[in-house]
PDB file of N, CA and C in Angstrom:
ATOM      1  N   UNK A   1       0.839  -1.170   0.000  1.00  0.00           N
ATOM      2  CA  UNK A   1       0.000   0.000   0.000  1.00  0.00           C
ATOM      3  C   UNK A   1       0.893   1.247   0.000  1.00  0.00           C
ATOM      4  N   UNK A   2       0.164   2.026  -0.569  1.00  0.00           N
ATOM      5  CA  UNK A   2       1.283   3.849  -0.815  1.00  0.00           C
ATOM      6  C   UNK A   2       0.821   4.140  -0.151  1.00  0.00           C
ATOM      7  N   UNK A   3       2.042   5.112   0.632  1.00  0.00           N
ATOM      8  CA  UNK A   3       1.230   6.155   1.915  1.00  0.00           C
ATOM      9  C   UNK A   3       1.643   7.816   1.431  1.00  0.00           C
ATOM     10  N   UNK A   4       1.257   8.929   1.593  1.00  0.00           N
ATOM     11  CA  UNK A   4       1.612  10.136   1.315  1.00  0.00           C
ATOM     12  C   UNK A   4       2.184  10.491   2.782  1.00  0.00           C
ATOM     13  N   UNK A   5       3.475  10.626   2.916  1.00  0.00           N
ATOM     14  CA  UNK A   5       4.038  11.485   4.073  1.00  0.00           C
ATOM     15  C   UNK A   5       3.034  12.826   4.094  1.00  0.00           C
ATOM     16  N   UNK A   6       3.300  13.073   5.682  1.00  0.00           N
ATOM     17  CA  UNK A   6       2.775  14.129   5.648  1.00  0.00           C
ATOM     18  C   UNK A   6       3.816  15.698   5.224  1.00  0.00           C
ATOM     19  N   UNK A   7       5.217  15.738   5.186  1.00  0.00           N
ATOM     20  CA  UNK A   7       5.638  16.442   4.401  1.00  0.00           C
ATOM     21  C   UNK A   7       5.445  16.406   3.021  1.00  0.00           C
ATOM     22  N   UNK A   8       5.471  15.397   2.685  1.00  0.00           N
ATOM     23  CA  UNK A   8       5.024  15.672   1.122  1.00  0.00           C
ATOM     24  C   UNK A   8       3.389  16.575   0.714  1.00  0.00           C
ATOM     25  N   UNK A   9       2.385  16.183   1.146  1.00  0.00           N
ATOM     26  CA  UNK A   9       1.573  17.332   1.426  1.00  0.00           C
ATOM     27  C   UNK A   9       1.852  18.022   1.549  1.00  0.00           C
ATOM     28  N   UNK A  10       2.598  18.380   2.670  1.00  0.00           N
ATOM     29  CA  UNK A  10       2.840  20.140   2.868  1.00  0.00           C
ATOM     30  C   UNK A  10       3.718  20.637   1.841  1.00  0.00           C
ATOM     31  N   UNK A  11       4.607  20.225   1.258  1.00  0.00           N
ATOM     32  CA  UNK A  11       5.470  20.728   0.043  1.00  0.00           C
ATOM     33  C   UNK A  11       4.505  20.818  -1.196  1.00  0.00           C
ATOM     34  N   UNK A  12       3.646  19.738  -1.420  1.00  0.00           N
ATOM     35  CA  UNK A  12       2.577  19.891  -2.334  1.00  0.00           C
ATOM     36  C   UNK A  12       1.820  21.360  -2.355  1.00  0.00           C
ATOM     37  N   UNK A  13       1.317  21.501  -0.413  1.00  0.00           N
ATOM     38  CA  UNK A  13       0.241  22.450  -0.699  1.00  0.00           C
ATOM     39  C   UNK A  13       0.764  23.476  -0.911  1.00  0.00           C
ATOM     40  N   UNK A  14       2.409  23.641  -0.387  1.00  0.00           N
ATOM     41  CA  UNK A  14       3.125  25.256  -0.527  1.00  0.00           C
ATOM     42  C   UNK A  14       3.382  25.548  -2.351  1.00  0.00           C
ATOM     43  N   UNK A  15       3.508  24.290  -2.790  1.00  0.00           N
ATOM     44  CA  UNK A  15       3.785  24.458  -4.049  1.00  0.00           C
ATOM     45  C   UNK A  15       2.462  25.085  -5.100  1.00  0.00           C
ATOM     46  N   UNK A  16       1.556  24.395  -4.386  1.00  0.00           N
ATOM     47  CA  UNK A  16       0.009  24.811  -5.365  1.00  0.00           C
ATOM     48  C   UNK A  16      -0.112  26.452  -4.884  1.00  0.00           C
ATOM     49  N   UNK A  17       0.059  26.557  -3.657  1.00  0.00           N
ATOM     50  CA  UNK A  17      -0.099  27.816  -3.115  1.00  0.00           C
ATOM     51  C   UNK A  17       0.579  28.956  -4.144  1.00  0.00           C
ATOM     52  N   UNK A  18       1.714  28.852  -3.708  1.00  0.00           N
ATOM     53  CA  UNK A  18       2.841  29.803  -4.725  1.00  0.00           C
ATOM     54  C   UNK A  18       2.038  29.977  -6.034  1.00  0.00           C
ATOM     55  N   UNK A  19       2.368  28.141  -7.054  1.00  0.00           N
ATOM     56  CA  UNK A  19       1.691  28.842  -7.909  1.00  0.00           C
ATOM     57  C   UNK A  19       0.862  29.669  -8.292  1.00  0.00           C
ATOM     58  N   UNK A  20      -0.679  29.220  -7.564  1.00  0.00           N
ATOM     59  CA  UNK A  20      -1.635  30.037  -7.764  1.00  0.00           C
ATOM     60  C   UNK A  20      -1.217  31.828  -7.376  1.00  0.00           C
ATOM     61  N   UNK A  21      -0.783  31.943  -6.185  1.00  0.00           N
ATOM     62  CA  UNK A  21      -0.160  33.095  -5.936  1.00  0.00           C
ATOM     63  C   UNK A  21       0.533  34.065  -7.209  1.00  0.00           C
ATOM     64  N   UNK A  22       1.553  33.545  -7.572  1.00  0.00           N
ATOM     65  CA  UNK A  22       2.182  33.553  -9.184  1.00  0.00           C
ATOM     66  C   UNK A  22       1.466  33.708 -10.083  1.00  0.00           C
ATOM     67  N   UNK A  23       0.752  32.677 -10.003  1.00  0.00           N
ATOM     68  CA  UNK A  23      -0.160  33.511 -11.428  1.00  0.00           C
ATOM     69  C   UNK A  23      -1.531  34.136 -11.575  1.00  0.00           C
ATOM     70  N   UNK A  24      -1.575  34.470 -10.030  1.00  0.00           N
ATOM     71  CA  UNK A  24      -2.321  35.667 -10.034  1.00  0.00           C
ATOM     72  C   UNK A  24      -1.710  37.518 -10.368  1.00  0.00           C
ATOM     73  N   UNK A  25      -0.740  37.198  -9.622  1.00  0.00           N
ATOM     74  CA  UNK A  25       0.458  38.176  -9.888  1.00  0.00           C
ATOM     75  C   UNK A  25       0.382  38.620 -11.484  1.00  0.00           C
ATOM     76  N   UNK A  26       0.565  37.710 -12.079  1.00  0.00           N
ATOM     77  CA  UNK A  26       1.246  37.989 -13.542  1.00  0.00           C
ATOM     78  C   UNK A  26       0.133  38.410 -14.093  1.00  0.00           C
ATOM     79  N   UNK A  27      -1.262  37.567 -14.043  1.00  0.00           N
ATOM     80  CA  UNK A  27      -2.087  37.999 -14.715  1.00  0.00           C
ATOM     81  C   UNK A  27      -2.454  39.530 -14.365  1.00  0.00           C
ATOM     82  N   UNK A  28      -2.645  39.567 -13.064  1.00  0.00           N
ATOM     83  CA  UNK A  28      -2.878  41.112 -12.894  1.00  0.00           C
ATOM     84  C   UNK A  28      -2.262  42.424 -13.569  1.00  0.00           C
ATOM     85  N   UNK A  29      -0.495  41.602 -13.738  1.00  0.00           N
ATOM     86  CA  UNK A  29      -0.114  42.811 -14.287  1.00  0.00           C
ATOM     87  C   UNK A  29      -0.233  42.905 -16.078  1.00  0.00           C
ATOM     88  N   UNK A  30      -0.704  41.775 -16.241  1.00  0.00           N
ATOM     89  CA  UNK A  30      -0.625  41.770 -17.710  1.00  0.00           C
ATOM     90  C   UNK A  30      -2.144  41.494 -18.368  1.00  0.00           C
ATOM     91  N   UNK A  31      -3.289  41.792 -17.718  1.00  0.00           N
ATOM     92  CA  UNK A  31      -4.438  41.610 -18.413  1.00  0.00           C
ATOM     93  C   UNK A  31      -5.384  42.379 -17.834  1.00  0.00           C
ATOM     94  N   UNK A  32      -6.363  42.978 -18.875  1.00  0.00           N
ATOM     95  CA  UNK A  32      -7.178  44.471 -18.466  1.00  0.00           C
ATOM     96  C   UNK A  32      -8.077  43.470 -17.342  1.00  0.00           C
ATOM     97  N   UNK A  33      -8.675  44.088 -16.912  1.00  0.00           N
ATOM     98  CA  UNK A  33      -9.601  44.101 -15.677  1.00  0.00           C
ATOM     99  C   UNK A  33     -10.704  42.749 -15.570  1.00  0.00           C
ATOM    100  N   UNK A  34     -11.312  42.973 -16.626  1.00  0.00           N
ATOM    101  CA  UNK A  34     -12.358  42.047 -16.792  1.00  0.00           C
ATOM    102  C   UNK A  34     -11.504  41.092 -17.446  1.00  0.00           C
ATOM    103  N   UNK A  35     -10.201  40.812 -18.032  1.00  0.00           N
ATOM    104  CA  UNK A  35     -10.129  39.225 -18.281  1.00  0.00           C
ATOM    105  C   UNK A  35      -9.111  38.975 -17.227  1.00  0.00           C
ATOM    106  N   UNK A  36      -8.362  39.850 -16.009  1.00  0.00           N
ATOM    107  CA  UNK A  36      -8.195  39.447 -14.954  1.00  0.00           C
ATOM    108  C   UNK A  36      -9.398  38.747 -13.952  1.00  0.00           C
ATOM    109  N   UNK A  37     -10.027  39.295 -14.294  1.00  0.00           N
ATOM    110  CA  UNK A  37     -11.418  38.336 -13.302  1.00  0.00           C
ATOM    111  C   UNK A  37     -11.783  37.295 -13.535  1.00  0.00           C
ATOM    112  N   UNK A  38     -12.009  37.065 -14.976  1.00  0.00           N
ATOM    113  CA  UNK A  38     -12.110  35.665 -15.712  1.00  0.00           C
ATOM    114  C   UNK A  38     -11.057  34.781 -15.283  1.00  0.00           C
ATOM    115  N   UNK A  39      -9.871  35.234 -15.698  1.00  0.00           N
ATOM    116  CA  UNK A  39      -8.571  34.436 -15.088  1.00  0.00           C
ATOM    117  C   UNK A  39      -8.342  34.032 -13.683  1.00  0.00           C
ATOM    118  N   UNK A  40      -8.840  34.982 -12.841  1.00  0.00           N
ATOM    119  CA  UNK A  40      -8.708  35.343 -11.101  1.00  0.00           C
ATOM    120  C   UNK A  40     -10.002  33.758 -10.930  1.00  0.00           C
ATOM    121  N   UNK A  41     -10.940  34.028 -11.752  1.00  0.00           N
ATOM    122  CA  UNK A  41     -12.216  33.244 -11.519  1.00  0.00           C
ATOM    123  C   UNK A  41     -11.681  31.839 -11.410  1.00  0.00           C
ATOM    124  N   UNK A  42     -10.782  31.469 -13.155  1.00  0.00           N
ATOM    125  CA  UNK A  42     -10.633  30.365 -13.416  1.00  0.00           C
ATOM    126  C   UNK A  42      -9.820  29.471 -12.497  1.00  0.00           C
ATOM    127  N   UNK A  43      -8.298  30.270 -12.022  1.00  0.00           N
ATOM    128  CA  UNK A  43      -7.378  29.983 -11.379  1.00  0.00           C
ATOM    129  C   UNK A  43      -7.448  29.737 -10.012  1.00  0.00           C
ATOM    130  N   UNK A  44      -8.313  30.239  -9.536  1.00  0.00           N
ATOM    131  CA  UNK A  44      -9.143  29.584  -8.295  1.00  0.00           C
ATOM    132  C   UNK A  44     -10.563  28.727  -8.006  1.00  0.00           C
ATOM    133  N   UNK A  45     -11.077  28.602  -9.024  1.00  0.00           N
ATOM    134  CA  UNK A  45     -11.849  27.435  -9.538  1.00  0.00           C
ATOM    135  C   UNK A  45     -11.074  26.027  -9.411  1.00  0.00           C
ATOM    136  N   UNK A  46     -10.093  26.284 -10.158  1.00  0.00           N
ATOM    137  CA  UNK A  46      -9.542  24.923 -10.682  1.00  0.00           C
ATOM    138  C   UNK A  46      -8.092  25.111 -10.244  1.00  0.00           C
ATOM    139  N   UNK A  47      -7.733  25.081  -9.099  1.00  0.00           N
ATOM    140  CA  UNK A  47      -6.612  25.951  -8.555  1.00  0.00           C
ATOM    141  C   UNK A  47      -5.073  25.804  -9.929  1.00  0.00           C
ATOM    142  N   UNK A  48      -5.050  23.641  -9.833  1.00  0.00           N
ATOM    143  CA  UNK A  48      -3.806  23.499 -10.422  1.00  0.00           C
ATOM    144  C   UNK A  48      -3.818  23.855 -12.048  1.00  0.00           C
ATOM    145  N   UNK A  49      -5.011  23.473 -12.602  1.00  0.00           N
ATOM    146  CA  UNK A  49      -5.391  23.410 -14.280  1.00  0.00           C
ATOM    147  C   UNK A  49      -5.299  25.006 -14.240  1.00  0.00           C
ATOM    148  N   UNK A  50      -6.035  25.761 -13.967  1.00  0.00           N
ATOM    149  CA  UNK A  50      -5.821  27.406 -14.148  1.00  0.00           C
ATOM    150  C   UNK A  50      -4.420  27.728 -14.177  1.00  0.00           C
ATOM    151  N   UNK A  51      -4.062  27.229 -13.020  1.00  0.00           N
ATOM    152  CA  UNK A  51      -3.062  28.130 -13.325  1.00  0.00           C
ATOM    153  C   UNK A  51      -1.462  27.704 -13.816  1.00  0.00           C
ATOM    154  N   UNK A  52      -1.871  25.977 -14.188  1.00  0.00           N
ATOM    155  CA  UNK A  52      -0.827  25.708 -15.310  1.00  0.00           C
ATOM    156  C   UNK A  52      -1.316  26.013 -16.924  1.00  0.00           C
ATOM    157  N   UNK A  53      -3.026  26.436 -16.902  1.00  0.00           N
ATOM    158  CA  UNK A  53      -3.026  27.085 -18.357  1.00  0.00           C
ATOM    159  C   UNK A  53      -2.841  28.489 -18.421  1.00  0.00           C
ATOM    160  N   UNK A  54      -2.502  28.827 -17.549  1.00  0.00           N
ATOM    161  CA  UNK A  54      -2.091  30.728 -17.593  1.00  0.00           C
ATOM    162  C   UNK A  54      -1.113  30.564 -17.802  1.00  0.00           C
ATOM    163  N   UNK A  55       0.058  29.966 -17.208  1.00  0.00           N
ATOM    164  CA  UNK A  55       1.600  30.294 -17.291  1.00  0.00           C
ATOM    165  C   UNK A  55       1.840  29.813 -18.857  1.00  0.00           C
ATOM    166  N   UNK A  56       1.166  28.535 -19.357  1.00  0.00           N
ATOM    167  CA  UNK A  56       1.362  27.966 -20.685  1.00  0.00           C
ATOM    168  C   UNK A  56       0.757  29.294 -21.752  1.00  0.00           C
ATOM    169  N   UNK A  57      -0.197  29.956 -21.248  1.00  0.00           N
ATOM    170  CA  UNK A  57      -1.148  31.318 -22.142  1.00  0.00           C
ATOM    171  C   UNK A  57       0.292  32.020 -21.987  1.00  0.00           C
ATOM    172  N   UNK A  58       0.569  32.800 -21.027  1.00  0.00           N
ATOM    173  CA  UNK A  58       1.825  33.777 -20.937  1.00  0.00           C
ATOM    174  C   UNK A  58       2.628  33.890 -21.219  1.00  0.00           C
ATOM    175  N   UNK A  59       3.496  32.714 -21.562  1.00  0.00           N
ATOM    176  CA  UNK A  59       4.733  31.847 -22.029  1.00  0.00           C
ATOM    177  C   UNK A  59       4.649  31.897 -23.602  1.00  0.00           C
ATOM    178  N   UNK A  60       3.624  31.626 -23.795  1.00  0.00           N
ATOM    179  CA  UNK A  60       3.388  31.586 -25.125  1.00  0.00           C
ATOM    180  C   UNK A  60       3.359  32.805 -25.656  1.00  0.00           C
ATOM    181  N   UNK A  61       2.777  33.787 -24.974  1.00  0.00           N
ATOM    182  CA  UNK A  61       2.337  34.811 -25.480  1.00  0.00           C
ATOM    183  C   UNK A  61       3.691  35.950 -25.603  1.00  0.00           C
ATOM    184  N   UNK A  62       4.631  35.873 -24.735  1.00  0.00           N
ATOM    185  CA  UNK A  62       5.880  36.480 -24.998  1.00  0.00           C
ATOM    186  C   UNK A  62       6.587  35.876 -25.714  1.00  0.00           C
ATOM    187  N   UNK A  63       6.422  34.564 -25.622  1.00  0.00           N
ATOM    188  CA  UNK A  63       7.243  33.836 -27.484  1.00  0.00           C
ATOM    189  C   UNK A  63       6.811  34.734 -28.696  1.00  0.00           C
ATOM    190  N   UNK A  64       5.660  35.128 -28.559  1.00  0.00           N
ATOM    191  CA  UNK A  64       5.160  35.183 -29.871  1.00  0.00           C
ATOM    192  C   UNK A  64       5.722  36.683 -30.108  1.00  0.00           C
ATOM    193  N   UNK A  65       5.100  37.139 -29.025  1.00  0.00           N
ATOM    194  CA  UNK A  65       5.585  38.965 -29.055  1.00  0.00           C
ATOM    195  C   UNK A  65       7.451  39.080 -29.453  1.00  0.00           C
ATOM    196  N   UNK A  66       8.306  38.144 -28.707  1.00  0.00           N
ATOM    197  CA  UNK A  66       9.433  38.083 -29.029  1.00  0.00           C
ATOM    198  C   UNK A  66       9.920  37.581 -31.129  1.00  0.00           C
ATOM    199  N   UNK A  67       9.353  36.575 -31.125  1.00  0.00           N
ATOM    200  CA  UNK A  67       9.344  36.295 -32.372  1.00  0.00           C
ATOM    201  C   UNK A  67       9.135  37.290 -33.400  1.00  0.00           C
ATOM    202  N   UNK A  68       7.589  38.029 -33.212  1.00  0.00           N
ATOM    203  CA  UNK A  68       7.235  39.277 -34.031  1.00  0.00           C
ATOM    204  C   UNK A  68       7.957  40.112 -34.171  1.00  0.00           C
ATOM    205  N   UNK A  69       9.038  40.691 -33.433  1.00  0.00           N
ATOM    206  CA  UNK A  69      10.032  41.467 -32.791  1.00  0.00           C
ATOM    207  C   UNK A  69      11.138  41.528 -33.739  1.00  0.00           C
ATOM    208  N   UNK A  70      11.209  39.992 -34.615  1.00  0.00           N
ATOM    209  CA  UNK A  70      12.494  39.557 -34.965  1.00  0.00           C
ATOM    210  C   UNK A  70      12.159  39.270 -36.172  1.00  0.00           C
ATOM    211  N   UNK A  71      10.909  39.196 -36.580  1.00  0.00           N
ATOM    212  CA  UNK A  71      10.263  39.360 -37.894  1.00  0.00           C
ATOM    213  C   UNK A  71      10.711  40.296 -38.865  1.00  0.00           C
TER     214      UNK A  71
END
């Protein structure tokens, strides 16, 4: 049988924490108002999926801006 230490939880929950923390941060500074709320909505809805599809949205989205750049 698997057991979950109880540090491992706690490294888990500090880790989900941060993230979400993080990418509330970013979104705030990088998206007007109302699709910060949407985002704010999603990313705490769905704590881990939100806010590993924001950082993948963001990531992407300065690739692209960088790329255009070099166009």
């Amino acid at each position: 049988m698997l057991f979950i230490s109880p540090m491992q939880i706690i490294f888990m929950g500090t880790l989900l924490v941060v993230m979400i923390i993080t990418t509330l941060v970013l979104a705030s500074k990088n998206e007007s108002t109302f699709k910060f709320l949407i985002w704010a909505a999603i990313i705490l809805g769905l704590p881990f999926i939100g806010s590993v599809s924001y950082l993948i949205k963001h990531y992407m989205s300065i690739n692209t801006k960088t790329n255009n750049a070099f166009s």
